[in-house]
N, C-alpha and C. Protein backbone atom coordinates (compact mmCIF):
# COMPACT_ATOMS: atom_id res chain seq x y z
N UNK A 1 89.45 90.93 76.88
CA UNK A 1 88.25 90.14 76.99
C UNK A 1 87.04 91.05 76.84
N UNK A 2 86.18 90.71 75.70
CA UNK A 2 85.25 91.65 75.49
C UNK A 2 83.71 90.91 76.29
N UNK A 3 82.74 91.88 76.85
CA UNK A 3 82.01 91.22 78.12
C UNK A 3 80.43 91.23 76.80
N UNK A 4 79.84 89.98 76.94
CA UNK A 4 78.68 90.06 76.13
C UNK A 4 77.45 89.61 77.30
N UNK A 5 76.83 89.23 77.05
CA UNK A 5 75.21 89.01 77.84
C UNK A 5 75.54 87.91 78.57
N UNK A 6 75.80 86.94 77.39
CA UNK A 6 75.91 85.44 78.38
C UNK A 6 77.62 85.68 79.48
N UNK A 7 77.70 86.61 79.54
CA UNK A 7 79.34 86.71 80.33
C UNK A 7 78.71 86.99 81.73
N UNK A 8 78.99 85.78 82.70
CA UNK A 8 78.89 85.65 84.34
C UNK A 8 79.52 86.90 84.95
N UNK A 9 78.91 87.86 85.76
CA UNK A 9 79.84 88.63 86.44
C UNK A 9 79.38 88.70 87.76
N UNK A 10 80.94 88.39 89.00
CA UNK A 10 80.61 87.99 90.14
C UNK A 10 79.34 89.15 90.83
N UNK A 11 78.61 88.42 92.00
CA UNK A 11 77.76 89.34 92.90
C UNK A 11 78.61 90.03 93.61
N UNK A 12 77.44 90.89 93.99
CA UNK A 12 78.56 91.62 95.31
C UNK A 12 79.10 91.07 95.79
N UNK A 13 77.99 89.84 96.82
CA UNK A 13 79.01 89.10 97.97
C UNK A 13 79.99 88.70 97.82
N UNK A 14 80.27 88.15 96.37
CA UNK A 14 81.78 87.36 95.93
C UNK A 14 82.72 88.58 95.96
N UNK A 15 82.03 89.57 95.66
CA UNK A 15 83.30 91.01 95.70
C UNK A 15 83.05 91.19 97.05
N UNK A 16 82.81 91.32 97.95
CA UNK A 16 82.89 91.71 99.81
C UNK A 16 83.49 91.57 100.29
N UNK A 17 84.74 91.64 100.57
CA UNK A 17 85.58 91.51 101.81
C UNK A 17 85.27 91.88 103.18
N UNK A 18 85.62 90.98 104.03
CA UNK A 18 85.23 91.53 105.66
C UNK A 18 85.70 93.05 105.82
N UNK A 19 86.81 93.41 105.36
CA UNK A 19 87.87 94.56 105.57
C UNK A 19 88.35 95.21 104.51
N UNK A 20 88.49 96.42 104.18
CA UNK A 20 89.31 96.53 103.13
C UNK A 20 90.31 97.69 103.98
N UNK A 21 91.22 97.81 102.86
CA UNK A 21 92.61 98.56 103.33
C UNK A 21 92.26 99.65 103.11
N UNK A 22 91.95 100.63 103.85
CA UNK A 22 92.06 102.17 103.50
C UNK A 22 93.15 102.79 104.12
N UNK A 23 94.26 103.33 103.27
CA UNK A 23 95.16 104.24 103.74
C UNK A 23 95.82 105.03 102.94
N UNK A 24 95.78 106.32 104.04
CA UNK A 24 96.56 106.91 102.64
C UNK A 24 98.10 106.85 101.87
N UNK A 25 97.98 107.46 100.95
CA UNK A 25 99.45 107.30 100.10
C UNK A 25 100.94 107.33 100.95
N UNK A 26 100.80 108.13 101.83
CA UNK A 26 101.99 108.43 102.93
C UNK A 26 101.79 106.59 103.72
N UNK A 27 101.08 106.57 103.85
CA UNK A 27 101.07 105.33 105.10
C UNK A 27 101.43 104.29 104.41
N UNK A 28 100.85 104.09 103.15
CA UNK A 28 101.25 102.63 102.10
C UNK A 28 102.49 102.50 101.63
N UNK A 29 102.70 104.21 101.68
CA UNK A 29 104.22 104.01 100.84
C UNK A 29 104.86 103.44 101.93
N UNK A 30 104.88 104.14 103.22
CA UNK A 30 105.76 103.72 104.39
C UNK A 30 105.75 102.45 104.43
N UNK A 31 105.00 101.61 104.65
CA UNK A 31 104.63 100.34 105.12
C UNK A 31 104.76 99.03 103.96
N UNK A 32 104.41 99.84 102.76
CA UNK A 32 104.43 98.60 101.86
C UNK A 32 105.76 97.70 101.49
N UNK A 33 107.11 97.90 101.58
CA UNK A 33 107.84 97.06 101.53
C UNK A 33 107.89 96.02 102.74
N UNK A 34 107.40 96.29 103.75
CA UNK A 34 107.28 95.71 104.87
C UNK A 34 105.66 94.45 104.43
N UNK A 35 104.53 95.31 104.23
CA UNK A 35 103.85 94.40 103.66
C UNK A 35 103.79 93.07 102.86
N UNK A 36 104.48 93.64 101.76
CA UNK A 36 105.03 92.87 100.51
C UNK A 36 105.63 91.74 100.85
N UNK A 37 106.67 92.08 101.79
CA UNK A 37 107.23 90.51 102.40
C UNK A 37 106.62 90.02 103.45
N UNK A 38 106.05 90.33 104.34
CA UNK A 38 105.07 89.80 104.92
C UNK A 38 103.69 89.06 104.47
N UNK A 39 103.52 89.59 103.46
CA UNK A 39 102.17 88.38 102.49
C UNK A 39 102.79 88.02 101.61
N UNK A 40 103.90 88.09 100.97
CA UNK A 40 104.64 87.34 100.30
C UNK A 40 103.98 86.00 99.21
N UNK A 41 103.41 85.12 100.20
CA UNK A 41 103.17 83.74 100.00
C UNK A 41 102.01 83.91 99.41
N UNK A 42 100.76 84.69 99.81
CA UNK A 42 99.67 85.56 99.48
C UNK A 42 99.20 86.25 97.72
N UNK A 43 100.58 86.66 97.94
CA UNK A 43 100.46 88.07 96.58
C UNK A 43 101.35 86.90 95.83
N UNK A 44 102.30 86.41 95.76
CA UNK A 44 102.50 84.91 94.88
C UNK A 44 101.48 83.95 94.01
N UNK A 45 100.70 83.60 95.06
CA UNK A 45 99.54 83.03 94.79
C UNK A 45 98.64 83.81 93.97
N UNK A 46 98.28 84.99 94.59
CA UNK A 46 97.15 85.47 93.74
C UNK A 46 98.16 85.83 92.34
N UNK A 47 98.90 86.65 91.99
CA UNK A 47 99.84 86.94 90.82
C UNK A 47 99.67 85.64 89.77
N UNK A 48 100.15 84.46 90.36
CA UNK A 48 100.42 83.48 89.53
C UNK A 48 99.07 82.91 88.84
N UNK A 49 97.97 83.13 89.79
CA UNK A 49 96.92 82.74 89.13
C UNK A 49 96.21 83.08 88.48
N UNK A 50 96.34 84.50 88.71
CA UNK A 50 95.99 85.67 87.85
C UNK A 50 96.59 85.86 87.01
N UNK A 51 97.79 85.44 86.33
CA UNK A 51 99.10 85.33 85.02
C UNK A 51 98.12 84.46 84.11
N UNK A 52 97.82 82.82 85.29
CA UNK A 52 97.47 81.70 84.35
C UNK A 52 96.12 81.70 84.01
N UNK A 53 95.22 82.59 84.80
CA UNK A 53 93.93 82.49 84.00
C UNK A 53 93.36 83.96 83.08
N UNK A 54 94.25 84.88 83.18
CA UNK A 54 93.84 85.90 82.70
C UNK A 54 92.33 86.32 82.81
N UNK A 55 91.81 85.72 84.02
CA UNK A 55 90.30 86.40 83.81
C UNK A 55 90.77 86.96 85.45
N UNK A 56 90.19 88.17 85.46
CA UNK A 56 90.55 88.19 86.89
C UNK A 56 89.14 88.05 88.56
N UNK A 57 87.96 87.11 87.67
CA UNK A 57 86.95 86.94 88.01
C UNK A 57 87.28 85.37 89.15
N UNK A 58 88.45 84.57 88.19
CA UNK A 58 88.90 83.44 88.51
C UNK A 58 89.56 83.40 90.29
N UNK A 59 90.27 84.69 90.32
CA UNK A 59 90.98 84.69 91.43
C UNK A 59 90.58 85.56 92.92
N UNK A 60 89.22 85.62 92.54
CA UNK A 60 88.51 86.16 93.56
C UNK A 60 88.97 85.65 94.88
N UNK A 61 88.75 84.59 95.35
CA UNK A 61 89.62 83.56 96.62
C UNK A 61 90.28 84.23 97.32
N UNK A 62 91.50 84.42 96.09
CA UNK A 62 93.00 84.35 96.06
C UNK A 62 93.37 86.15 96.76
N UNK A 63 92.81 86.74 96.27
CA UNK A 63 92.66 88.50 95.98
C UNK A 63 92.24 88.48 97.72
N UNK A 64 90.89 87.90 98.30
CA UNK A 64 90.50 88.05 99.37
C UNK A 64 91.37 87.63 100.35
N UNK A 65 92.12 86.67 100.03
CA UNK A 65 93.39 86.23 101.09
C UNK A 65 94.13 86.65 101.11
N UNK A 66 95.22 87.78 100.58
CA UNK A 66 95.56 88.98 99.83
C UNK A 66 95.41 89.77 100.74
N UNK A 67 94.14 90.04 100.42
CA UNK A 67 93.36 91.36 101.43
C UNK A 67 93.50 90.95 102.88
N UNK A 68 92.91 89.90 103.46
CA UNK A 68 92.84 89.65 105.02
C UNK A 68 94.38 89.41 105.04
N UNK A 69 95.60 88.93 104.44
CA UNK A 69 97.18 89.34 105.10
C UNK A 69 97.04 90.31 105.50
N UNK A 70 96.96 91.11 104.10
CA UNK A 70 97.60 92.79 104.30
C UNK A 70 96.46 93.00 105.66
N UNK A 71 95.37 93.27 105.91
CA UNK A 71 94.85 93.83 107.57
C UNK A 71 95.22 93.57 108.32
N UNK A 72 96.19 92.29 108.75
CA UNK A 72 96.43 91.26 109.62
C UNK A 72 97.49 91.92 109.60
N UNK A 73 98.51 91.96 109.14
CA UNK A 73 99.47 92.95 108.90
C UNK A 73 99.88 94.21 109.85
N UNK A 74 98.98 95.08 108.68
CA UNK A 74 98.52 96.12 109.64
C UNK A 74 98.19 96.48 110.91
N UNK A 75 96.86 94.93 111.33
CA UNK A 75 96.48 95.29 112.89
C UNK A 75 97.61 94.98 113.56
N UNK A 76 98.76 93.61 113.04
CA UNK A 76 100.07 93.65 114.15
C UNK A 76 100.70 94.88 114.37
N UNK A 77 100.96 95.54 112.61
CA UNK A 77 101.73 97.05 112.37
C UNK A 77 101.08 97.57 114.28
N UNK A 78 99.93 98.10 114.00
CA UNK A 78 99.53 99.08 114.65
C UNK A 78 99.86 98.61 116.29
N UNK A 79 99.41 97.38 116.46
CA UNK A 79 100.09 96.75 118.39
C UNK A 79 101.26 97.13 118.55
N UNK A 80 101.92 96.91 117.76
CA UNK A 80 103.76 96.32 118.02
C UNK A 80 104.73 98.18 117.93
N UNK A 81 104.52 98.73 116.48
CA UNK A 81 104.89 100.11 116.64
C UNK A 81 104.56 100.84 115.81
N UNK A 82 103.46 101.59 116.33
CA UNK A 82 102.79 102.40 115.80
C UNK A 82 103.21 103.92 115.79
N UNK A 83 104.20 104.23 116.75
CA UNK A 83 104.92 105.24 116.69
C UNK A 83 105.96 105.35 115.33
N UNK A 84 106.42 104.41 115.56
CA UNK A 84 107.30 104.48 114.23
C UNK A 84 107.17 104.33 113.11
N UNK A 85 105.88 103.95 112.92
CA UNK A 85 104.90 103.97 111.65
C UNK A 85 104.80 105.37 111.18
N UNK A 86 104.10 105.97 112.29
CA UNK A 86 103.79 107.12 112.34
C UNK A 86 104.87 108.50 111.45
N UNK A 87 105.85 108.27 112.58
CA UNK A 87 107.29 109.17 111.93
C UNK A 87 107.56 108.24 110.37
N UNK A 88 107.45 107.19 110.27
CA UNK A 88 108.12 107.02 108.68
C UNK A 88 107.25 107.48 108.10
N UNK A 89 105.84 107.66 108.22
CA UNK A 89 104.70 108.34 107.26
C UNK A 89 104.57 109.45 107.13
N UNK A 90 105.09 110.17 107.97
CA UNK A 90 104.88 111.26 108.05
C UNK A 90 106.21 112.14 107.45
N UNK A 91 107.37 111.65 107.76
CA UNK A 91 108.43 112.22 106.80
C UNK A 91 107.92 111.51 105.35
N UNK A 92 107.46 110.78 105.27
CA UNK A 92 106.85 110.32 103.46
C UNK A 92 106.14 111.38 102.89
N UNK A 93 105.15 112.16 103.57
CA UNK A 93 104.30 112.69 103.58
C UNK A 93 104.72 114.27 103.29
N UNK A 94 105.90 114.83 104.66
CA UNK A 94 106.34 116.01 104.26
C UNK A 94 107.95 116.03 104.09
N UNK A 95 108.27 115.14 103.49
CA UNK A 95 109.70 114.73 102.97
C UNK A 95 109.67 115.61 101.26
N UNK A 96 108.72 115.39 100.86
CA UNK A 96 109.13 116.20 99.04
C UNK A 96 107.48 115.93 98.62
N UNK A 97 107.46 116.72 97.41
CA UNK A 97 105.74 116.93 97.16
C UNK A 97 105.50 115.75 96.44
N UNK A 98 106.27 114.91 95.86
CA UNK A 98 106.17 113.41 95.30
C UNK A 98 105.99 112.57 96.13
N UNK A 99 106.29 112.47 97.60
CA UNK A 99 106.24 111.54 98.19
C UNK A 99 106.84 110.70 98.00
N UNK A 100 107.86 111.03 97.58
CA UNK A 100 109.08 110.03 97.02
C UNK A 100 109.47 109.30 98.63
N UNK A 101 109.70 107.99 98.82
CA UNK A 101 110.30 107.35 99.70
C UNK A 101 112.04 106.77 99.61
N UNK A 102 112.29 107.09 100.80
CA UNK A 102 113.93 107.45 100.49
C UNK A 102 114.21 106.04 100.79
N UNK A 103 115.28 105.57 100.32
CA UNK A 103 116.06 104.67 100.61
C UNK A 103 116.84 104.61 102.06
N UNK A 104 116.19 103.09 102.60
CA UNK A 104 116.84 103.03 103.79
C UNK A 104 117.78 102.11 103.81
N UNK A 105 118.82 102.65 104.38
CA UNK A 105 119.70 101.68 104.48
C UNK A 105 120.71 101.73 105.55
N UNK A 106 120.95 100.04 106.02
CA UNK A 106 122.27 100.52 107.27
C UNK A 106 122.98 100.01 107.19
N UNK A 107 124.43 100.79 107.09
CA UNK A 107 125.30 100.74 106.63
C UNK A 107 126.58 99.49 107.96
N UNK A 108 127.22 98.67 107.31
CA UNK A 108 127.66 98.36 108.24
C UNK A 108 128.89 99.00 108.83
N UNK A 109 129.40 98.68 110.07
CA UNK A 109 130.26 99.26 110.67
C UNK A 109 131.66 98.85 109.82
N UNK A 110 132.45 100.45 110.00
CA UNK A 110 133.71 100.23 109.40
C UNK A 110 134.77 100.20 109.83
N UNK A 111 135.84 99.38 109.74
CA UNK A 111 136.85 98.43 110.90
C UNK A 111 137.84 98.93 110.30
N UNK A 112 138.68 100.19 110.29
CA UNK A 112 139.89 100.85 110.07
C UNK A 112 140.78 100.24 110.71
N UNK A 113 141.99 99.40 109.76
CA UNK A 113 143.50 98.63 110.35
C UNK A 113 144.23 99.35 110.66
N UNK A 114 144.72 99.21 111.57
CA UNK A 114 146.39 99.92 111.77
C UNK A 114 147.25 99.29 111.11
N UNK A 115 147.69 99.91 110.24
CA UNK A 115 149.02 98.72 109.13
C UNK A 115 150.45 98.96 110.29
N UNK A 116 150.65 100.17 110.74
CA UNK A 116 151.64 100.16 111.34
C UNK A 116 151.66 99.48 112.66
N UNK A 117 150.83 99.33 113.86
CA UNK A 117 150.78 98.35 114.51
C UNK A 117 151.27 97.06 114.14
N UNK A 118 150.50 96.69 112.93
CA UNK A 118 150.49 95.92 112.64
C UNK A 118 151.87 94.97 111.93
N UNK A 119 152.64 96.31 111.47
CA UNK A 119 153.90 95.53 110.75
C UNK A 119 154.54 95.97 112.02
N UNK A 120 154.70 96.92 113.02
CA UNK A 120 155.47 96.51 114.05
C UNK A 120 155.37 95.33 114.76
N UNK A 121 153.92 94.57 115.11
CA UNK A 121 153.59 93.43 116.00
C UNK A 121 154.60 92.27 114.91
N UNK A 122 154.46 92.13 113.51
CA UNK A 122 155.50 91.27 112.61
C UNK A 122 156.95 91.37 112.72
N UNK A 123 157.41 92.75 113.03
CA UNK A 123 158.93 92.79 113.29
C UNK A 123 159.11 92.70 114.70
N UNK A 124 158.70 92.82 115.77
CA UNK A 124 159.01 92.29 117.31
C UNK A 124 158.93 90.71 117.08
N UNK A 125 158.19 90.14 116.08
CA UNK A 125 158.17 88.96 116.07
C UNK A 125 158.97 87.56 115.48
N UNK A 126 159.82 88.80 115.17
CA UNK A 126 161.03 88.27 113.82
C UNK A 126 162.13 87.90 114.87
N UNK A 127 162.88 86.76 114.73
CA UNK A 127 163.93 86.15 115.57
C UNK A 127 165.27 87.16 115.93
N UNK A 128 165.53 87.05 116.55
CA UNK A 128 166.75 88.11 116.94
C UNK A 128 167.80 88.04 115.47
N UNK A 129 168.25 86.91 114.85
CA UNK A 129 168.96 86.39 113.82
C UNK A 129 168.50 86.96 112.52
N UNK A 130 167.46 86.97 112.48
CA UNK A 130 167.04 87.53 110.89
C UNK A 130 167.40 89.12 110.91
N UNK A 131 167.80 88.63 109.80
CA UNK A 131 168.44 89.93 108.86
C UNK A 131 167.85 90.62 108.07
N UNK A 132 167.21 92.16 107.89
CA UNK A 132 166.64 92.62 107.27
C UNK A 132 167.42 93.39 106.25
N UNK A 133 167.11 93.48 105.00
CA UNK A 133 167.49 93.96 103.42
C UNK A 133 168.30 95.24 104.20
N UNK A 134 169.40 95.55 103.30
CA UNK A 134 169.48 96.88 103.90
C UNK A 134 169.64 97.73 102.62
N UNK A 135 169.51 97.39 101.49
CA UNK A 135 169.52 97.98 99.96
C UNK A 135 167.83 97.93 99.31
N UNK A 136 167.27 98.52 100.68
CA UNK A 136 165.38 98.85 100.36
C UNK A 136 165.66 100.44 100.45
N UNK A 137 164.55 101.19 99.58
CA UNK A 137 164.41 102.13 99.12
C UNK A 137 163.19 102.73 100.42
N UNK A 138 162.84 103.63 100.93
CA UNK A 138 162.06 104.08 101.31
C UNK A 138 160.81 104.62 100.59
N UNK A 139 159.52 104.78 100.56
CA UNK A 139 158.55 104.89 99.47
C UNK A 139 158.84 106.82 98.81
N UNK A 140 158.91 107.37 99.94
CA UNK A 140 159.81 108.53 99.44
C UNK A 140 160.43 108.97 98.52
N UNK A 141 162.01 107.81 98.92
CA UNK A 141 162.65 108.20 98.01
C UNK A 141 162.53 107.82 96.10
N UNK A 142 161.52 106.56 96.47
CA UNK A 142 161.39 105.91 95.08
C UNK A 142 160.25 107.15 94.21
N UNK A 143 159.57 107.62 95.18
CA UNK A 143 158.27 108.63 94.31
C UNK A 143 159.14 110.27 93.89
N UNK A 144 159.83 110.43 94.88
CA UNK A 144 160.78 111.83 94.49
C UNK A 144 162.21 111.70 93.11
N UNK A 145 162.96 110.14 93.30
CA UNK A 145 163.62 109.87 92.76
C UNK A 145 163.50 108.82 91.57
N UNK A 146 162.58 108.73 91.02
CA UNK A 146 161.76 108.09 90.06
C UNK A 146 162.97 107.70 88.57
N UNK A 147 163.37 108.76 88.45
CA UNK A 147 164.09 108.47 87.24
C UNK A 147 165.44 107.82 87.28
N UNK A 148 165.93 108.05 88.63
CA UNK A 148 167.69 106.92 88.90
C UNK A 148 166.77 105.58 88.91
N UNK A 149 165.82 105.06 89.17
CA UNK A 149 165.61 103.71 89.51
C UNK A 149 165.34 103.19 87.80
């Protein structure tokens, strides 16, 4: 969009926000996936409207509601735990000179079977009468003796 004389461009006040976000790179990185889904509904809105009008003068509104999530955000961030803000920003910060943010993830717990319990609890459970194979191979002998079978 090329800007000529007769082209409207908003006043300040329409650009003013009560608040703006200042933080640094360590703190945004920390926080912003947490953000992101938390204004969610916010950054949707403004995105989509900003897709459909391609002016980005149109979505002024939209951008400011945007902005007051994300502080709102933040001021909960900072009540609720600000300590732990703290430590994720700060390993962001002196974690690698990119500031690369690591992948978090938790892993769920892992539930190791006992097979042998387990096929013993099946054979105590087998009727006195049943008859078990008696022309079975042991796994042994089938992996050592491979070529008679």
């Amino acid at each position: 969009m090329s800007l000529t004389k007769d082209t409207h461009l908003p006043s300040d006040e329409e650009l003013t926000v009560p608040q703006e976000i200042s933080l640094s790179t360590p703190w945004l990185k920390a926080v912003a996936p947490y953000m992101a889904k938390h204004c969610e509904k916010e950054a949707n809105e403004f995105m989509l409207r900003r897709k459909e009008s391609e002016d980005p003068r149109a979505v002024l509104k939209e951008g400011a509601a945007l902005t007051a999530c994300g502080v709102n955000f933040l001021q909960s961030l900072k009540r609720s735990c600000l300590p732990q803000t703290q430590k994720l920003a700060e390993c962001v910060d002196q974690g690698s000179a990119k500031l690369y943010m690591s992948n978090l993830h938790i892993f769920p717990e892992v539930k190791l079977r006992d097979y042998k319990a387990e096929a013993a609890k099946v054979l105590n459970e087998l009727p006195a009468e049943y008859h078990l194979r008696k022309d079975y191979r042991k796994y042994n002998d089938w992996r050592y003796n491979i070529t008679e079978s």
